[in-house]
C-alpha atoms as a PDB file:
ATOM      1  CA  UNK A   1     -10.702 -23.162 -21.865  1.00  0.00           C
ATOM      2  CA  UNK A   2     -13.726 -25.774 -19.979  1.00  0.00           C
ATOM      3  CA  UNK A   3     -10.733 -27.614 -18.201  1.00  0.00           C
ATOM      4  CA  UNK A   4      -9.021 -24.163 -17.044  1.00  0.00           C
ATOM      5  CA  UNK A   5     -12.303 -22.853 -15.495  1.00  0.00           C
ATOM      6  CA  UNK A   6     -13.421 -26.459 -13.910  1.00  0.00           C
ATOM      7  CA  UNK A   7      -9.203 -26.623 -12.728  1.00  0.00           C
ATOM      8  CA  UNK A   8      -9.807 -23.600 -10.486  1.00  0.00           C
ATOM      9  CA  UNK A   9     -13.516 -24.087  -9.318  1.00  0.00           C
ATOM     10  CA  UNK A  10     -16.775 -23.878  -9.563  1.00  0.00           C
ATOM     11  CA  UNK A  11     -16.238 -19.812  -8.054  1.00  0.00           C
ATOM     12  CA  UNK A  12     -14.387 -19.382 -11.609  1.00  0.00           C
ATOM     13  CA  UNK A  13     -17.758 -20.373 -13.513  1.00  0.00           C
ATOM     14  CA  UNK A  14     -20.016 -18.383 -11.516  1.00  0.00           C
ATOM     15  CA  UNK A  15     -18.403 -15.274 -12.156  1.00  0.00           C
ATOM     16  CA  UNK A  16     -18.370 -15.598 -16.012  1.00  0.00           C
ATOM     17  CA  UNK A  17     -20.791 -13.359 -18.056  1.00  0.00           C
ATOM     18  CA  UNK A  18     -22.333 -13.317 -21.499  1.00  0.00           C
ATOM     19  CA  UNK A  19     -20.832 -11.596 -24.301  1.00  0.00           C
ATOM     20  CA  UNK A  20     -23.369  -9.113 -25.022  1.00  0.00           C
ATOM     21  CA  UNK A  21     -22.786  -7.781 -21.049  1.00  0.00           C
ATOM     22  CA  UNK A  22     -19.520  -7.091 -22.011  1.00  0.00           C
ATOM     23  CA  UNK A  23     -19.958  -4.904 -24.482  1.00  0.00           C
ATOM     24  CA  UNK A  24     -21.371  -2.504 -21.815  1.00  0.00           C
ATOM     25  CA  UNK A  25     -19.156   0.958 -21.898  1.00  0.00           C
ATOM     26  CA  UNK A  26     -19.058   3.188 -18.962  1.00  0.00           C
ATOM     27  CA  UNK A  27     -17.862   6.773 -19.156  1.00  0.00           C
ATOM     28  CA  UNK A  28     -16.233   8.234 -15.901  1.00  0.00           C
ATOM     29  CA  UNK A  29     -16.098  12.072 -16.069  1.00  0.00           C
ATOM     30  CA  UNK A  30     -12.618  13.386 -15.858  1.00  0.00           C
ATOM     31  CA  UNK A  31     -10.720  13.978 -11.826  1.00  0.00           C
ATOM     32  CA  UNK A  32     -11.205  17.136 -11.056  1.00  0.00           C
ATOM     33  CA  UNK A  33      -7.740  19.159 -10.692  1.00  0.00           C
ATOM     34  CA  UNK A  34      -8.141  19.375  -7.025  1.00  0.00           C
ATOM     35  CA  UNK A  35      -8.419  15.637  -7.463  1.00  0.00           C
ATOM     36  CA  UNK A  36      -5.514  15.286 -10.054  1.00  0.00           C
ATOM     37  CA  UNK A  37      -3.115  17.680  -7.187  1.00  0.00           C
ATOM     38  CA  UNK A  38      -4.084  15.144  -4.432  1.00  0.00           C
ATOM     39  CA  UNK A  39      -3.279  11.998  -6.250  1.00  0.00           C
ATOM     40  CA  UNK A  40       0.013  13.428  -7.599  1.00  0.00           C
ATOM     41  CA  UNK A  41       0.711  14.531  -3.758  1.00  0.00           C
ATOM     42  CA  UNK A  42      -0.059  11.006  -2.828  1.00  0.00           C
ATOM     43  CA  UNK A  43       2.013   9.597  -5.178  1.00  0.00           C
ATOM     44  CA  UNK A  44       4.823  11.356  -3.820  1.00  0.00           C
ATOM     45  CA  UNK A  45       4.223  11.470  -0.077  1.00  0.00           C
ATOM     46  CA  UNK A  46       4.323   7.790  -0.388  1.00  0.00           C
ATOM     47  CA  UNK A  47       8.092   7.092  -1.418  1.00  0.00           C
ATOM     48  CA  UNK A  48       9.187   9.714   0.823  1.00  0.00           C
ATOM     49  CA  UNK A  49       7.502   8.631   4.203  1.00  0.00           C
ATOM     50  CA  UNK A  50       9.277   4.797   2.995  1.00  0.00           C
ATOM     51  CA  UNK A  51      12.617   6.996   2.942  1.00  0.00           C
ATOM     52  CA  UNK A  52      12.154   8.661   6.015  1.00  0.00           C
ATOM     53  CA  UNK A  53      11.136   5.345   7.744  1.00  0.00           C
ATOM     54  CA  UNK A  54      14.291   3.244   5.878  1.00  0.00           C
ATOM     55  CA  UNK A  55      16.746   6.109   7.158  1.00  0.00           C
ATOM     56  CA  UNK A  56      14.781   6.328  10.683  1.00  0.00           C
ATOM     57  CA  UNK A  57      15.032   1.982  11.032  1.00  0.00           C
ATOM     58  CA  UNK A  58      19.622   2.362   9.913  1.00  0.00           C
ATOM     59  CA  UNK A  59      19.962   5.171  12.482  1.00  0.00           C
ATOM     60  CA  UNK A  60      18.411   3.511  15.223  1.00  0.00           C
ATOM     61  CA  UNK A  61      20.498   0.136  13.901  1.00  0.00           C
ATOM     62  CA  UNK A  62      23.683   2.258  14.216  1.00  0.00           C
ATOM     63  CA  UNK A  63      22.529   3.996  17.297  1.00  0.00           C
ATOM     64  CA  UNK A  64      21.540   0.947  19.369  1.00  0.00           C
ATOM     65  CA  UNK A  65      24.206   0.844  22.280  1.00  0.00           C
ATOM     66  CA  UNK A  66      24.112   4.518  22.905  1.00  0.00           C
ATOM     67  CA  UNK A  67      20.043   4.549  23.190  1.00  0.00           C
ATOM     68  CA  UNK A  68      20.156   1.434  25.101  1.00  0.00           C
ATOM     69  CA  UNK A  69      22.671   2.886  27.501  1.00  0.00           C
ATOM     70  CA  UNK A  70      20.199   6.008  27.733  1.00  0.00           C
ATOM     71  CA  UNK A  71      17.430   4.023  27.981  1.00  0.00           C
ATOM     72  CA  UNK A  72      19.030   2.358  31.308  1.00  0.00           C
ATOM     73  CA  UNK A  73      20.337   5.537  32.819  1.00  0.00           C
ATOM     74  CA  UNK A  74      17.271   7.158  32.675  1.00  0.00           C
ATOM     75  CA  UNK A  75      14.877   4.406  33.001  1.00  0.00           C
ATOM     76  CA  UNK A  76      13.682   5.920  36.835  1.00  0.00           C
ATOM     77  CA  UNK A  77      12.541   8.928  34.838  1.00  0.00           C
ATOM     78  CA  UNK A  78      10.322   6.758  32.701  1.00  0.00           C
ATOM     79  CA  UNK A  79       8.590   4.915  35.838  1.00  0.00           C
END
């Protein structure tokens, strides 16, 4: 175990601890259910704004010429 710690540094060995700090047990108190709503709304929001964005990126793929053509008719609007 010596040669794995002195193979990745001397950062490895500084960060070590004793055995008796380990044995060192920390109780959280339990999320709140306001807390437990938000991080089971978060947990969903997240795979659904990667859908939107995934569908958002193949329609503008698929839609290229046509915005590009509106894009150069009305580029006078735009300046």
């Amino acid at each position: 175990m010596k040669d794995l710690k002195n193979a990745t540094g001397s950062r490895t060995r500084l960060r070590t601890h004793n055995t008796e700090d380990a044995r060192v047990i920390v109780q959280t108190a339990l999320p709140q259910p306001s807390q437990r709503k938000w991080v089971k709304l978060k947990a969903v929001t997240k795979p659904v704004a990667k859908f939107i964005l995934y569908r958002s990126a193949i329609w503008v793929w698929d839609h290229s010429g046509s915005i590009w053509d509106w894009l150069c008719s009305n580029v006078g609007f735009f300046l």
